[in-house]
N, C-alpha and C. Protein backbone atom coordinates (compact mmCIF):
# COMPACT_ATOMS: atom_id res chain seq x y z
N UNK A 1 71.17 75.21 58.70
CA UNK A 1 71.31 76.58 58.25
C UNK A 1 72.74 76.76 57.76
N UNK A 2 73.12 77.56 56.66
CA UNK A 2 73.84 77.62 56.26
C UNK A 2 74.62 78.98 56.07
N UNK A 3 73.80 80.21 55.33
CA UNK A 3 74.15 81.42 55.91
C UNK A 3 74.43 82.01 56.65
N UNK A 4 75.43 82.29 57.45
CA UNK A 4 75.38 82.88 59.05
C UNK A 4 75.35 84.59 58.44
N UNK A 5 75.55 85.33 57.45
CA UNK A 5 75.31 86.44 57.17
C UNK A 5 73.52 86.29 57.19
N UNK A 6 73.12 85.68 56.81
CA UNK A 6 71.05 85.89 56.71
C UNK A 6 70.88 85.87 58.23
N UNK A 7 71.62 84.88 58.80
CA UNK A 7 71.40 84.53 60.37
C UNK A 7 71.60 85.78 61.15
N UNK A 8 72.87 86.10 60.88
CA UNK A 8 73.06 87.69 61.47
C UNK A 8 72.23 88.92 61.36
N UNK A 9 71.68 88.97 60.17
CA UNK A 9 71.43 90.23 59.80
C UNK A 9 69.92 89.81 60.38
N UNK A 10 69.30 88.62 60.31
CA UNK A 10 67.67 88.52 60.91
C UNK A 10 67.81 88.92 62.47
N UNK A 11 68.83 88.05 62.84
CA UNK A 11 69.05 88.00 64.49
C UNK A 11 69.51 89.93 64.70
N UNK A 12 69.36 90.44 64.60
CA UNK A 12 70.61 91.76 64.50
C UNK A 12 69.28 92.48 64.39
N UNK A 13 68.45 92.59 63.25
CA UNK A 13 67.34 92.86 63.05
C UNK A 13 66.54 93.32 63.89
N UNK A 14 66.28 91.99 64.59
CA UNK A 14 65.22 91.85 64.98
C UNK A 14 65.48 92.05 66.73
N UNK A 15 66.58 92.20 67.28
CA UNK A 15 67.36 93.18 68.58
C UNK A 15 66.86 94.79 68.21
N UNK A 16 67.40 95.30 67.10
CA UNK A 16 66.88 96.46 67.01
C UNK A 16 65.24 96.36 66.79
N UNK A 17 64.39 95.99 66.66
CA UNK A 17 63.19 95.99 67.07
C UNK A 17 62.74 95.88 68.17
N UNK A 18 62.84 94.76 68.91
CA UNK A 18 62.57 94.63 70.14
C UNK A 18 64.09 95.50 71.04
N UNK A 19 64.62 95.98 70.24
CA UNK A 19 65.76 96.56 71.74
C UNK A 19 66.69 95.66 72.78
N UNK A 20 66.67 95.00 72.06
CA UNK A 20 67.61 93.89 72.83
C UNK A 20 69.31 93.91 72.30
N UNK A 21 70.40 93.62 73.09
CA UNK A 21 71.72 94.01 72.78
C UNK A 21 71.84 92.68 72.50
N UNK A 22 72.39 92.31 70.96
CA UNK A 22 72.64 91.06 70.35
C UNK A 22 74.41 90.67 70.41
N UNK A 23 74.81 89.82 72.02
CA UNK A 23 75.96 89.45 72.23
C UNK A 23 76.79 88.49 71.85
N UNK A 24 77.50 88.31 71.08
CA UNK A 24 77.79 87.01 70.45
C UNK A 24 77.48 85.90 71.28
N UNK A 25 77.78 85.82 72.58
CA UNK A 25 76.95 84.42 73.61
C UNK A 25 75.69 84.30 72.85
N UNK A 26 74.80 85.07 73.26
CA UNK A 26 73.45 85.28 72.27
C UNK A 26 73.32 84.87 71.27
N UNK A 27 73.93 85.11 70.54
CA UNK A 27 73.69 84.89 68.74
C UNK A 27 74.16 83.24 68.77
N UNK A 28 75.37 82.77 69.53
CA UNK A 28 75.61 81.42 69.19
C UNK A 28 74.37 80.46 70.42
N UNK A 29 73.72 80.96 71.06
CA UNK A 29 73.02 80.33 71.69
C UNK A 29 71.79 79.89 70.45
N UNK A 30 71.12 81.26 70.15
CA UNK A 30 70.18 81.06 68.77
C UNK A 30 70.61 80.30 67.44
N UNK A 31 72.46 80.29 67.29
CA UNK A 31 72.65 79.33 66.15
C UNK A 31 72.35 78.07 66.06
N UNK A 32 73.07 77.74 67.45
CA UNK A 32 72.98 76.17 68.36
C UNK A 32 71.80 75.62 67.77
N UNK A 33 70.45 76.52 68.55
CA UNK A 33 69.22 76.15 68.51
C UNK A 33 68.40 76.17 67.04
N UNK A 34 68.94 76.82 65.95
CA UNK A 34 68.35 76.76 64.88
C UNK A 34 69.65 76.33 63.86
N UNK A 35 70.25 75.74 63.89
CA UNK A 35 71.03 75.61 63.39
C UNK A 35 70.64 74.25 62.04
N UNK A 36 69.75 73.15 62.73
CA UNK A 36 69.25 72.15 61.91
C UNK A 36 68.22 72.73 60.48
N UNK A 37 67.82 73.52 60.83
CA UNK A 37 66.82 74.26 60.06
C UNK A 37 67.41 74.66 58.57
N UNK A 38 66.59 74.78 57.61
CA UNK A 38 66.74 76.04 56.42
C UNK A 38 67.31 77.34 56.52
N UNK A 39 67.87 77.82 55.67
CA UNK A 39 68.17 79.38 56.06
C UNK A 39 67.00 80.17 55.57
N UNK A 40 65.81 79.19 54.82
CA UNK A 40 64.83 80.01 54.37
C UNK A 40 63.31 79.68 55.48
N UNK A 41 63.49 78.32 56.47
CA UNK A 41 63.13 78.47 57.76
C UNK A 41 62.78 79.24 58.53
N UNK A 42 64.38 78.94 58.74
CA UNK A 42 65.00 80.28 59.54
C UNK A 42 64.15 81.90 59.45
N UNK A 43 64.65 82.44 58.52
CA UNK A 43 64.22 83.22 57.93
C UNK A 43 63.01 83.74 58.25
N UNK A 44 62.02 82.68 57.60
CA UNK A 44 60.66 82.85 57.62
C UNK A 44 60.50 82.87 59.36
N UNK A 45 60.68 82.42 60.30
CA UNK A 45 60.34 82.00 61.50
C UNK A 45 60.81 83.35 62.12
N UNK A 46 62.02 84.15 61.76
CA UNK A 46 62.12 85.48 62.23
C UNK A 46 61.40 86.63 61.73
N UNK A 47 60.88 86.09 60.29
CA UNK A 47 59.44 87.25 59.73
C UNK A 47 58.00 87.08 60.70
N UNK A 48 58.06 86.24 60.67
CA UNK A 48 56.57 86.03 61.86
C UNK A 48 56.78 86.63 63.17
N UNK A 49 57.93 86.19 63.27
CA UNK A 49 58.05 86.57 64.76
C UNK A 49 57.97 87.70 64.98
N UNK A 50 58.83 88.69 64.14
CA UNK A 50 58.46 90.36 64.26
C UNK A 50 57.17 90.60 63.85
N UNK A 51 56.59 89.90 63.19
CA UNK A 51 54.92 90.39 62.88
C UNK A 51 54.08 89.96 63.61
N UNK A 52 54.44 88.73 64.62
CA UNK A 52 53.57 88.68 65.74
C UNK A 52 53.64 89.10 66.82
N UNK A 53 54.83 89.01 67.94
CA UNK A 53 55.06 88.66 69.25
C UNK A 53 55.38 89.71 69.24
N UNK A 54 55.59 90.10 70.92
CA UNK A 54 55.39 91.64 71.57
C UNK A 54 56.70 91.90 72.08
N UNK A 55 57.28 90.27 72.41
CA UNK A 55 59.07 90.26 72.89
C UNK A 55 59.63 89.45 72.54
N UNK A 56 61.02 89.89 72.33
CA UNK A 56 62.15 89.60 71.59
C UNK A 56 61.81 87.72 71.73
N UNK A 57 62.24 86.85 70.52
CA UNK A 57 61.67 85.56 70.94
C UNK A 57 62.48 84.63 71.51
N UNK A 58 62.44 83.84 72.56
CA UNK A 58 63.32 82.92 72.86
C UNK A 58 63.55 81.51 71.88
N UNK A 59 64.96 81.23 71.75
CA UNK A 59 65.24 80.38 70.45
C UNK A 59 63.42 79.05 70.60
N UNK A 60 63.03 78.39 71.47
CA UNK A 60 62.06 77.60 71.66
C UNK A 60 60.97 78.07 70.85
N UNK A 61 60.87 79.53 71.02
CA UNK A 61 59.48 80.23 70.22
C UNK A 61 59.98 80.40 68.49
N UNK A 62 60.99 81.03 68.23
CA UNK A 62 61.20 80.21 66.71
C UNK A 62 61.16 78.86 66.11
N UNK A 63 61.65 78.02 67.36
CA UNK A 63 61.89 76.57 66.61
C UNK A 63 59.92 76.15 66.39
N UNK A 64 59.64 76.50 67.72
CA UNK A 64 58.07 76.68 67.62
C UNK A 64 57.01 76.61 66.16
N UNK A 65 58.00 78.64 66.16
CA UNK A 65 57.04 78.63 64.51
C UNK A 65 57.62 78.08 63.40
N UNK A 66 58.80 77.24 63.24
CA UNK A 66 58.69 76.87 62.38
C UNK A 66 58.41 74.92 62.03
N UNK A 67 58.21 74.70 63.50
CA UNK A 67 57.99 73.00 63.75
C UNK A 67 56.50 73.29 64.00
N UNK A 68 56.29 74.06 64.34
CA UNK A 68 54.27 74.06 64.85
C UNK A 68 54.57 73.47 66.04
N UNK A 69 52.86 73.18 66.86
CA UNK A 69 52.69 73.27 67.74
C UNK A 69 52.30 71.95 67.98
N UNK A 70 51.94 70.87 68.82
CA UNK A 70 51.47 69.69 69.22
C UNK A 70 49.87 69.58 68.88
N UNK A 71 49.18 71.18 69.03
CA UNK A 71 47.86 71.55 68.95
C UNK A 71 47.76 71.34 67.14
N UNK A 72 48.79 71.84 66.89
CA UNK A 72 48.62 71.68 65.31
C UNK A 72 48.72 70.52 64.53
N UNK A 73 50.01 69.84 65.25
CA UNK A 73 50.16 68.52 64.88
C UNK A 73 48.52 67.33 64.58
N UNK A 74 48.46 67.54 65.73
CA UNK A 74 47.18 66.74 66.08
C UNK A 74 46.05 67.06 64.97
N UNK A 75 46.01 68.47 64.86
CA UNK A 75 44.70 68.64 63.80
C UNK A 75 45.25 67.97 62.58
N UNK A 76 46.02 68.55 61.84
CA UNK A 76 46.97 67.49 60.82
C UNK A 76 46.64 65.95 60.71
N UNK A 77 46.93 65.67 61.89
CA UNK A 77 46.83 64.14 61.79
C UNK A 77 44.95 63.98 61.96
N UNK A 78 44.59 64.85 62.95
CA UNK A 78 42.75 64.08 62.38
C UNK A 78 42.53 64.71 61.23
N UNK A 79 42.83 65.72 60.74
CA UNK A 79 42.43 65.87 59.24
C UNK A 79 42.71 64.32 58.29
N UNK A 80 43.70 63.96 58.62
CA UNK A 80 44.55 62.65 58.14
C UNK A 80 43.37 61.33 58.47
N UNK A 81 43.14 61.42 59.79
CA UNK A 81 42.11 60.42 59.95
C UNK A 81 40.49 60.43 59.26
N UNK A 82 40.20 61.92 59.33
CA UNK A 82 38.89 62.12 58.60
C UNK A 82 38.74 61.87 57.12
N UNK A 83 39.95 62.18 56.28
CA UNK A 83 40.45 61.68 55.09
C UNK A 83 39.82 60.33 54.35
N UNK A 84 40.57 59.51 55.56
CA UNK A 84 40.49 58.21 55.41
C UNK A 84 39.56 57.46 55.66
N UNK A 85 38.76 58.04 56.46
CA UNK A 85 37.27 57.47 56.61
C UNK A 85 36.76 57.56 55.82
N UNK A 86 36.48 59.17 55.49
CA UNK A 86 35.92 59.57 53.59
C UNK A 86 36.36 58.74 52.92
N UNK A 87 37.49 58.38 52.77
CA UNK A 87 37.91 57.47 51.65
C UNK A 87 37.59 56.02 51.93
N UNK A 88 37.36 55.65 53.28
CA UNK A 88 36.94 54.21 53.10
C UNK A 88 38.42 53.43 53.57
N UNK A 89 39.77 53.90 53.23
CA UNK A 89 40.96 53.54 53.25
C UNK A 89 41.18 53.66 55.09
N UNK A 90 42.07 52.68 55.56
CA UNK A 90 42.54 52.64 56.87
C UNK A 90 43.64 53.66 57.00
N UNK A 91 43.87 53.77 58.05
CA UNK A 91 44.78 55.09 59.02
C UNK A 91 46.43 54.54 57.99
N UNK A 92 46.96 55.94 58.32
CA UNK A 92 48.91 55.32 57.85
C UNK A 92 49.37 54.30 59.30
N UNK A 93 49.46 53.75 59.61
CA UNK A 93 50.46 52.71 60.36
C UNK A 93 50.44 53.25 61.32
N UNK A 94 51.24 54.84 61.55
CA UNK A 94 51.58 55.40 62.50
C UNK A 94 51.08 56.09 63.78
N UNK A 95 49.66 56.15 63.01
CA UNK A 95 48.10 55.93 63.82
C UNK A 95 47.28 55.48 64.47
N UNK A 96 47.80 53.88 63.89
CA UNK A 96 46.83 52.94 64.27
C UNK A 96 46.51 52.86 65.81
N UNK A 97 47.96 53.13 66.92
CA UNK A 97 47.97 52.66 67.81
C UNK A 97 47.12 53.52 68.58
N UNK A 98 46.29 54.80 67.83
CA UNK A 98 45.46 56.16 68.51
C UNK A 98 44.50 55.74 68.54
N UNK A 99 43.94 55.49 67.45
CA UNK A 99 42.38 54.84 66.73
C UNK A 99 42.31 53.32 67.64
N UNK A 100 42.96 52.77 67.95
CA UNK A 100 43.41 51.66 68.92
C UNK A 100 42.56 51.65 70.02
N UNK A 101 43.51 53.15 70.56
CA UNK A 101 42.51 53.25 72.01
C UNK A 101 41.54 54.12 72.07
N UNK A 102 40.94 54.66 70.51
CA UNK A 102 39.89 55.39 70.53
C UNK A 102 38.34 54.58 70.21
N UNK A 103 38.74 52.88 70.44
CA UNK A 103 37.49 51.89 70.39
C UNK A 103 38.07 51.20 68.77
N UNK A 104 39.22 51.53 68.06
CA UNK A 104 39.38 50.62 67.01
C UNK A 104 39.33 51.58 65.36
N UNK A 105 39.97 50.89 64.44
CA UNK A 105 38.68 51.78 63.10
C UNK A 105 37.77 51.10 62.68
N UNK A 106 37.49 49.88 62.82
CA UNK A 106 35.73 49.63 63.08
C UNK A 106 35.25 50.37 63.53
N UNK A 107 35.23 50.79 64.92
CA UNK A 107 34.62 51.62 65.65
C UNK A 107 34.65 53.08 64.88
N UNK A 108 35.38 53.69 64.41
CA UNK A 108 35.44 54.88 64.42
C UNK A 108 34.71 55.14 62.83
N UNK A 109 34.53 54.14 62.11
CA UNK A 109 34.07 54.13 60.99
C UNK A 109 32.21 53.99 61.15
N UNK A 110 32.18 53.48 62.15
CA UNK A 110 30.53 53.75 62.21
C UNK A 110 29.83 54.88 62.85
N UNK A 111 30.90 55.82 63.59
CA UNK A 111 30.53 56.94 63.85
C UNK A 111 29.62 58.07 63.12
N UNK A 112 28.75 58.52 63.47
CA UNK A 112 28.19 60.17 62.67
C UNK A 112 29.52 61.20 62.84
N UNK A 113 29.21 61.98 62.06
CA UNK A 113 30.50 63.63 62.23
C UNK A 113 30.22 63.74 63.11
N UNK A 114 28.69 64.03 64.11
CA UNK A 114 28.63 64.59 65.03
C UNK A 114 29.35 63.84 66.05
N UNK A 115 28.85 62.62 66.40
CA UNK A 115 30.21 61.60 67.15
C UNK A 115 31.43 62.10 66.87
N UNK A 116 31.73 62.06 65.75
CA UNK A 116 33.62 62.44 65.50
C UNK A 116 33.89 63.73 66.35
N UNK A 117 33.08 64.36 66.18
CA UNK A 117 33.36 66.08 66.96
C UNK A 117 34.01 65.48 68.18
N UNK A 118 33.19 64.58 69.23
CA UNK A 118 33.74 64.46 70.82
C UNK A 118 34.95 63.33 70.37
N UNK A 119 35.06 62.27 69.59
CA UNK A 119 35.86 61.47 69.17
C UNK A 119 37.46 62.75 68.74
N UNK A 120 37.15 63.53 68.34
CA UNK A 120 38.63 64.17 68.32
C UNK A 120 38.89 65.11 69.02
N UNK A 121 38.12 65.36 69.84
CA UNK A 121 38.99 65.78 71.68
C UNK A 121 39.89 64.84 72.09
N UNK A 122 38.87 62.89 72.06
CA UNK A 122 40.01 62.33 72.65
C UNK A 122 41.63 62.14 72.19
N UNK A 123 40.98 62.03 70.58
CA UNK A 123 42.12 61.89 69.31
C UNK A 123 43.13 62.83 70.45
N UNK A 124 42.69 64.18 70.13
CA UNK A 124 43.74 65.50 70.44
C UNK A 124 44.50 65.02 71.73
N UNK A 125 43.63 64.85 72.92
CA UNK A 125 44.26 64.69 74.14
C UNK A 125 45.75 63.35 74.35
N UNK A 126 45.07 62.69 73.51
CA UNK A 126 45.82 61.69 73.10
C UNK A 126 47.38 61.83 72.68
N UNK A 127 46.99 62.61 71.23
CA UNK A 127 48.51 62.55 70.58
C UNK A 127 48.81 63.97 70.76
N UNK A 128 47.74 65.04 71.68
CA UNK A 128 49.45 66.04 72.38
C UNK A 128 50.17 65.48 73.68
N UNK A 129 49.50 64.55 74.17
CA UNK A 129 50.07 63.86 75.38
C UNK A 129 51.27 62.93 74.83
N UNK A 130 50.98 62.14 73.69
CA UNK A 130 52.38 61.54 72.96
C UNK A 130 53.39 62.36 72.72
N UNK A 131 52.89 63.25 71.80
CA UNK A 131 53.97 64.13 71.41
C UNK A 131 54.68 64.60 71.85
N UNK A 132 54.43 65.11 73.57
CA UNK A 132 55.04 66.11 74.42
C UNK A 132 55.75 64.71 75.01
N UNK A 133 55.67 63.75 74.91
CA UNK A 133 56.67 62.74 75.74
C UNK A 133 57.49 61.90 74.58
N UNK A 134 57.50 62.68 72.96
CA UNK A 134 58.36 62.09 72.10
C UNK A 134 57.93 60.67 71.29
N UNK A 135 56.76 60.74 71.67
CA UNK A 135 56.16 59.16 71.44
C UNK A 135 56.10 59.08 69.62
N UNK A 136 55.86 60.31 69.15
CA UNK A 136 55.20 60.56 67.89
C UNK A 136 56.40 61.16 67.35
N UNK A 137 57.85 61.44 67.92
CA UNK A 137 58.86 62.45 67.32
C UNK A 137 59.34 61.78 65.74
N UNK A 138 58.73 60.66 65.39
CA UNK A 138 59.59 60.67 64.29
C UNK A 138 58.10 60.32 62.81
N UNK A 139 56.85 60.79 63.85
CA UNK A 139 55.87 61.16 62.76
C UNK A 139 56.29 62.08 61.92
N UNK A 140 55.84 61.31 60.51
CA UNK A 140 55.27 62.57 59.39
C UNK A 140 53.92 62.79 58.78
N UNK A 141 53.75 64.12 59.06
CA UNK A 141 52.55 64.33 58.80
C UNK A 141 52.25 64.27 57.24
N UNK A 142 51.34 63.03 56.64
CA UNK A 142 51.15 62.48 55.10
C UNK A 142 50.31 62.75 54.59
N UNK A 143 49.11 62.97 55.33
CA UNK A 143 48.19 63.51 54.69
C UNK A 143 47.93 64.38 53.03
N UNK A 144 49.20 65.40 53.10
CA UNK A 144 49.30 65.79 51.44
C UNK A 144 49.50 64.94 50.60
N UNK A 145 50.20 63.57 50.81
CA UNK A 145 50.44 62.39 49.96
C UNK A 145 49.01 61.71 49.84
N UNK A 146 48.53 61.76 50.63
CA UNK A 146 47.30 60.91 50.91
C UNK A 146 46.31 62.14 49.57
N UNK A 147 46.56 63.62 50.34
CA UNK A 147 44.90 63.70 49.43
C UNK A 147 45.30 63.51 47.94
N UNK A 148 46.68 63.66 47.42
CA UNK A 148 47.40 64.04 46.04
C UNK A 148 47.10 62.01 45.71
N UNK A 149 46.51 60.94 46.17
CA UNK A 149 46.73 59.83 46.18
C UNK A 149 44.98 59.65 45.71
N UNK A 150 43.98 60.75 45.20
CA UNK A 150 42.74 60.53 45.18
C UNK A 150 42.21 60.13 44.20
């Protein structure tokens, strides 16, 4: 982030909405924490936030909306896997080791949809359990390369 005037005036903002007294401790705690981000991120992640949430947000719940969620991640990536089945084409690399312990992509390629339905519970359970222990932190989600690759 680069603006600390956009930073201010969102953070400042959005105290007078929720009623919260914005203390400079405060404000550099929220810089700290968003600081890697866009100022148009940023930004965006303090528009949601006043249009969703009921209290003032803790820096975790911005970085939140603007990194998504592990729940989200995961759909992303089986969208990514369902892709590739359609297509006949194998998983990105970064996958493989899911589809691995989900019986293989042999296996997962002879499946019905209806199979896939219980097949991506495990998918899910799987890679939010990675994710939350960093296993997956330096995934990117490719899938847009993939469908723009048709």
């Amino acid at each position: 982030m680069k603006s600390v005037e956009m930073f201010n005036q969102q953070l400042t903002g959005m105290g007078e909405v929720f009623n919260k007294a914005i203390t400079p401790a405060l404000a550099q705690i929220y810089w700290t924490s968003l600081k890697e981000f866009t100022d148009e991120q940023v930004k965006t992640a303090f528009e949601q936030a006043l249009g969703s949430l009921k209290f003032f947000p803790k820096p975790s719940e911005l970085r939140e909306i603007i990194q998504g969620t592990g729940d989200e991640h995961g759909h992303e990536a089986w969208a990514e896997i369902m892709f590739c089945l359609e297509r006949g084409k194998p998983p990105p690399e970064e996958l493989h080791h899911i589809t691995r312990s989900l019986g293989g992509w042999g296996n997962l390629k002879l499946k019905t949809y209806k199979d896939l339905e219980f097949v991506k519970r495990d998918f899910m359970e799987i890679y939010v359990a990675q994710e939350a222990r960093g296993e997956l932190e330096n995934r990117s989600i490719t899938n847009k390369s993939l469908i723009s690759q048709k």
